[in-house]
Protein backbone atom coordinates (compact mmCIF):
# COMPACT_ATOMS: atom_id res chain seq x y z
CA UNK A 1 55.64 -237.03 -158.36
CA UNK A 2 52.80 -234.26 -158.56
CA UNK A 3 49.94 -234.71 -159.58
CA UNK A 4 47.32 -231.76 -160.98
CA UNK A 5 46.11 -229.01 -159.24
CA UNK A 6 42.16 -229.21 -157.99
CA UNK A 7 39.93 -226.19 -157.99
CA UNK A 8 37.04 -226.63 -155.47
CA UNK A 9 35.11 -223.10 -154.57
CA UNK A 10 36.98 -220.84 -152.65
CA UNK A 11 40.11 -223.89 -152.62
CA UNK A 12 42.64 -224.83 -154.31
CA UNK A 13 44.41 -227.98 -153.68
CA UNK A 14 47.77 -229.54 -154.42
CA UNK A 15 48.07 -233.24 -153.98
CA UNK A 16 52.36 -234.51 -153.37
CA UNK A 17 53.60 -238.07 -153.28
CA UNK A 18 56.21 -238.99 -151.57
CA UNK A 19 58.38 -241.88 -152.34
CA UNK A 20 58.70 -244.65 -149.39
CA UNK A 21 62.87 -243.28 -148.53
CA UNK A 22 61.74 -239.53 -147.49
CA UNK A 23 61.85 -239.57 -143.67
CA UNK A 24 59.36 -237.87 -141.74
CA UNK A 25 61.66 -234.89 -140.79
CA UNK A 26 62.45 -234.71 -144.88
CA UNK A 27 58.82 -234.53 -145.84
CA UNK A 28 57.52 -231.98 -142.95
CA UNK A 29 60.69 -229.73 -144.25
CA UNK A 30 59.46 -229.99 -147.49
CA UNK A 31 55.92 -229.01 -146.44
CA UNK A 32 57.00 -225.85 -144.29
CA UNK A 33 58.73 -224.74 -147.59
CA UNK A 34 55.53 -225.13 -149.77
CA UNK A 35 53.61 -223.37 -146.86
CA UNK A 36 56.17 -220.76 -146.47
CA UNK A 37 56.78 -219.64 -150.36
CA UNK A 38 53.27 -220.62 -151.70
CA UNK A 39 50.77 -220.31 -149.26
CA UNK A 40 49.59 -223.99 -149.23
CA UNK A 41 48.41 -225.85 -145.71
CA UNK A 42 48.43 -229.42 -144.94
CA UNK A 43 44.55 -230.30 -145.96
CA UNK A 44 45.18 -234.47 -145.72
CA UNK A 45 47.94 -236.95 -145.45
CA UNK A 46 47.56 -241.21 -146.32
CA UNK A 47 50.27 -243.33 -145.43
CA UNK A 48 50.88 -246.31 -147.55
CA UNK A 49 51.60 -249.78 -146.69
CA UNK A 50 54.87 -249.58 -148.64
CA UNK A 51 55.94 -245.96 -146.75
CA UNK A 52 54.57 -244.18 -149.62
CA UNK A 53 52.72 -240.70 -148.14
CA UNK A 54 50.46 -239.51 -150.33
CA UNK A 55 49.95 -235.40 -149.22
CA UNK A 56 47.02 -232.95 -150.14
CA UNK A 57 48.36 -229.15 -149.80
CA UNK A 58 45.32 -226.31 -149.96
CA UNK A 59 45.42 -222.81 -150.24
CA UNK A 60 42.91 -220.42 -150.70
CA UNK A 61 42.33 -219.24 -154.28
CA UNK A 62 43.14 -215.59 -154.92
CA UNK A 63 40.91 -212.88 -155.98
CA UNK A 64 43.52 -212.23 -158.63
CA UNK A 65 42.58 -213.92 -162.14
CA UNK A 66 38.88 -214.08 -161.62
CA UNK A 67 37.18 -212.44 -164.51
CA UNK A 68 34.32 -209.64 -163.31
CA UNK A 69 35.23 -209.69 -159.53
CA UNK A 70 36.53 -206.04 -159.35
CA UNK A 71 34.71 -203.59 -162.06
């Protein structure tokens, strides 16, 4: 169901499937919990043909874990 995380500058984003039998108020419940507990945004969102939603979460990457930022 998820796929791996993307690094891209000051980004980092989370891409979500969700299977065709989520309804819309399932999936934006879903989101607000991602956005609430992890910091992630809605970046992107495809619909597919079938009802599958593919979802791209961002988030901005933290200052924490990057080697020679703070001396």
């Amino acid at each position: 169901m998820n796929d791996e995380a993307v690094i891209e500058g000051d980004w980092e984003y989370q891409p979500l499937r969700l299977p065709p039998g989520v309804s819309r108020r399932t999936a934006a419940v879903q989101l607000a919990i991602h956005a609430e507990f992890a910091g992630w945004e809605l970046a992107r969102v495809l619909l597919f043909g079938d009802g599958t939603r593919k979802v791209w979460l961002r988030r901005r990457r933290s200052a924490v874990g990057i080697p020679g930022l703070f001396t």
